[in-house]
C-alpha atoms as a PDB file:
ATOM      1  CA  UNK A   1     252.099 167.880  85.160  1.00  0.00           C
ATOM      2  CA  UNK A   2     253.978 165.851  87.801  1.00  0.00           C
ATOM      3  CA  UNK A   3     251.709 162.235  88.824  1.00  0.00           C
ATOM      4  CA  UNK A   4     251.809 163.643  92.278  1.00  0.00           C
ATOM      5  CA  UNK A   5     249.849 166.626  91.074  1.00  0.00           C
ATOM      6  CA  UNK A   6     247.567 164.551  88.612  1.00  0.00           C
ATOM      7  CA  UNK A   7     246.596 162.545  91.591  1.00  0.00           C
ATOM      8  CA  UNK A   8     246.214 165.894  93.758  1.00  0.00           C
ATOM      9  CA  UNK A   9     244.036 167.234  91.222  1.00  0.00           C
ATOM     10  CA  UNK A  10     241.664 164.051  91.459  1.00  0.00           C
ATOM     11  CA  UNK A  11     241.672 163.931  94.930  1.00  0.00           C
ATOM     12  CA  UNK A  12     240.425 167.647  94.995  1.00  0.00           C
ATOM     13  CA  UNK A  13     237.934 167.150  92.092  1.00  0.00           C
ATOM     14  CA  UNK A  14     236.656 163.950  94.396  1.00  0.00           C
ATOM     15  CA  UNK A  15     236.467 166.112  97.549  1.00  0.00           C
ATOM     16  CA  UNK A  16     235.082 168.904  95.600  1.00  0.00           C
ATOM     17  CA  UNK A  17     232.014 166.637  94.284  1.00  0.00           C
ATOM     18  CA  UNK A  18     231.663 165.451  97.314  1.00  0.00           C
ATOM     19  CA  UNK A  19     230.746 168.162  99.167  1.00  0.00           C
ATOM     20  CA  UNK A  20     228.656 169.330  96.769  1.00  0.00           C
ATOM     21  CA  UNK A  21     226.325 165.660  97.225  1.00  0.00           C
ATOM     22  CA  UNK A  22     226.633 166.471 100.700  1.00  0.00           C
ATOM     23  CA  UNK A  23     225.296 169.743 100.204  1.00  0.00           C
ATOM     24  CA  UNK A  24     222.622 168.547  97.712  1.00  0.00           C
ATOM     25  CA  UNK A  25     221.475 165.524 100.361  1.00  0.00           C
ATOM     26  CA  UNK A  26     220.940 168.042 103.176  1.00  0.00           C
ATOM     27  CA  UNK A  27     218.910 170.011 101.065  1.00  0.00           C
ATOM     28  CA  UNK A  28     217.097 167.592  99.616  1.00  0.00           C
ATOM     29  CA  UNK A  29     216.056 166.527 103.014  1.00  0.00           C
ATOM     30  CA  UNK A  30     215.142 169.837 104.380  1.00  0.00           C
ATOM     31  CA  UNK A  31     213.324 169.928 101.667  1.00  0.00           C
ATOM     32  CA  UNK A  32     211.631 167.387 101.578  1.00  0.00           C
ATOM     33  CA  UNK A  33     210.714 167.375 105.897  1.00  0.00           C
ATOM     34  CA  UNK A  34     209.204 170.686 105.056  1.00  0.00           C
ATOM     35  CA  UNK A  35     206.973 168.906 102.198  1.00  0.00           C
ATOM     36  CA  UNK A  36     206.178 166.370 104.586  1.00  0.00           C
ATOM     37  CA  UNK A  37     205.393 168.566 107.586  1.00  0.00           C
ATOM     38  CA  UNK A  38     203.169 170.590 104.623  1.00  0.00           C
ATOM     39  CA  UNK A  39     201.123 167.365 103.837  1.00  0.00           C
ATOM     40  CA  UNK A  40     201.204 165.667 107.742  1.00  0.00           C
ATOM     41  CA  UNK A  41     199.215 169.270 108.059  1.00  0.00           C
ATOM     42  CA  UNK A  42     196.896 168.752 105.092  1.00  0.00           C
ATOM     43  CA  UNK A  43     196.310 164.905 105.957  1.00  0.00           C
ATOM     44  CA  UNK A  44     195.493 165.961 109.848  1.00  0.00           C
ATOM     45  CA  UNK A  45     192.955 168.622 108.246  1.00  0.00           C
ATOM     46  CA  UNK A  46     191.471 166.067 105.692  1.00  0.00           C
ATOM     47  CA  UNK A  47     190.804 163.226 108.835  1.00  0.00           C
ATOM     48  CA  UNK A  48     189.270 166.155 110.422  1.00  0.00           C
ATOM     49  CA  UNK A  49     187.229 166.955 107.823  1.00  0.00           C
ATOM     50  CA  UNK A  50     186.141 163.334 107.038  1.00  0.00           C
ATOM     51  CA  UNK A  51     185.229 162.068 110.620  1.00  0.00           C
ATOM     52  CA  UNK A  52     181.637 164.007 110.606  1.00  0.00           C
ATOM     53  CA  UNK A  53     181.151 162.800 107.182  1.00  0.00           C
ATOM     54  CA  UNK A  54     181.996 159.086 107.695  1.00  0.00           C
ATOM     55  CA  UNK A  55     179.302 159.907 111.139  1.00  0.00           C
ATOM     56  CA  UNK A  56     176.822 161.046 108.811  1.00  0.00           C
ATOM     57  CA  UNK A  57     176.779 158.954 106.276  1.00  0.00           C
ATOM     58  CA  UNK A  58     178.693 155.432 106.758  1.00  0.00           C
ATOM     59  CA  UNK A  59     182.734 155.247 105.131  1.00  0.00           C
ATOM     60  CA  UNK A  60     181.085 155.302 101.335  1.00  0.00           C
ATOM     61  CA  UNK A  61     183.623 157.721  99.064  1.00  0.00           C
ATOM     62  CA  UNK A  62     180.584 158.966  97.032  1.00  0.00           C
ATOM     63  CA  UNK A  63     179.605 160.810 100.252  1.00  0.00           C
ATOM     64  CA  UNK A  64     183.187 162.378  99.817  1.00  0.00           C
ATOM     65  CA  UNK A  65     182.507 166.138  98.999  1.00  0.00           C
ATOM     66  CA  UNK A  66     184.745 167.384  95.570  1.00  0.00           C
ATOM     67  CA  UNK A  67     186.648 169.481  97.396  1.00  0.00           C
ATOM     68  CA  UNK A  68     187.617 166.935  99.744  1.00  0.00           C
ATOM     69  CA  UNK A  69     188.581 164.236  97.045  1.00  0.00           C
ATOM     70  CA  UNK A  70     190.593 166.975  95.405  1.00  0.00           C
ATOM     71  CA  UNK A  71     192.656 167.377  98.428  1.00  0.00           C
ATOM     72  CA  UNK A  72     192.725 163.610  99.374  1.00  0.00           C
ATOM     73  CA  UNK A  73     194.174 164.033  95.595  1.00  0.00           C
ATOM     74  CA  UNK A  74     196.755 166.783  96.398  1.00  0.00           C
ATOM     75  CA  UNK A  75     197.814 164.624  99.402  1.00  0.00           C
ATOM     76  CA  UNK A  76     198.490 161.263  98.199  1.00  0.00           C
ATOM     77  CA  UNK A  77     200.518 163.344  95.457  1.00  0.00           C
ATOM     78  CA  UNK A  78     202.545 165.011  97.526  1.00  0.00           C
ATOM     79  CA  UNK A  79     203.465 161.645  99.247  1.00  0.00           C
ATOM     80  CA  UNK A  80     204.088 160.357  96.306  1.00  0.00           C
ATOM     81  CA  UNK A  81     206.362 163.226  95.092  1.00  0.00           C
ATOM     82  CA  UNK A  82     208.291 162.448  98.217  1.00  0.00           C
ATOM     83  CA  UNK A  83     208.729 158.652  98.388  1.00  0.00           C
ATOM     84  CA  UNK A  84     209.827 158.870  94.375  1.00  0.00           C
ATOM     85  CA  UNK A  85     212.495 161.789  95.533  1.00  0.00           C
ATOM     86  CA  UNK A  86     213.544 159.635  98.131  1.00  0.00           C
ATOM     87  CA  UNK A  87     214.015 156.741  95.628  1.00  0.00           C
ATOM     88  CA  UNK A  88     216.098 158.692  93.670  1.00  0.00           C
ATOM     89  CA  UNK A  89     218.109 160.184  96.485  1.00  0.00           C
ATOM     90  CA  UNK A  90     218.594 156.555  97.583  1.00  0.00           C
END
């Protein structure tokens, strides 16, 4: 193999991975907007659920009905599942 063609080769391997991090990137961020459009949803619906409670009863969590600690739970998950992916991405 000729160094002209070695260097072609590298320069298309090179290209080749990066369009395939370009690829991945773009994904990764549609991906994750749709998570966080998912959770912006779930948060919006968990304030709206906690304002007649924190009325009632004063800001104390043992008020907090299970189901809404479970999906203050799923919530602050799913942000965290999407800052560490964005650490990694980074």
């Amino acid at each position: 193999m000729t160094e002209r063609a070695h260097w072609m080769n590298d320069v298309t391997s090179v290209r080749q991975m990066r369009d395939e991090l370009r690829l991945k990137a773009s994904l990764l961020r549609a991906d994750l907007k749709e998570q966080l459009e998912r959770l912006e949803h779930e948060f919006t619906k968990l304030e709206r659920e906690l304002q007649p409670v924190g009325d009632a009863v004063g800001t104390s969590a043992k008020e907090l009905s299970a189901t809404t600690r479970e999906l203050l739970k799923t919530v602050g998950a799913g942000y965290a599942r999407i800052r560490d992916a964005v650490k990694a991405a980074v």
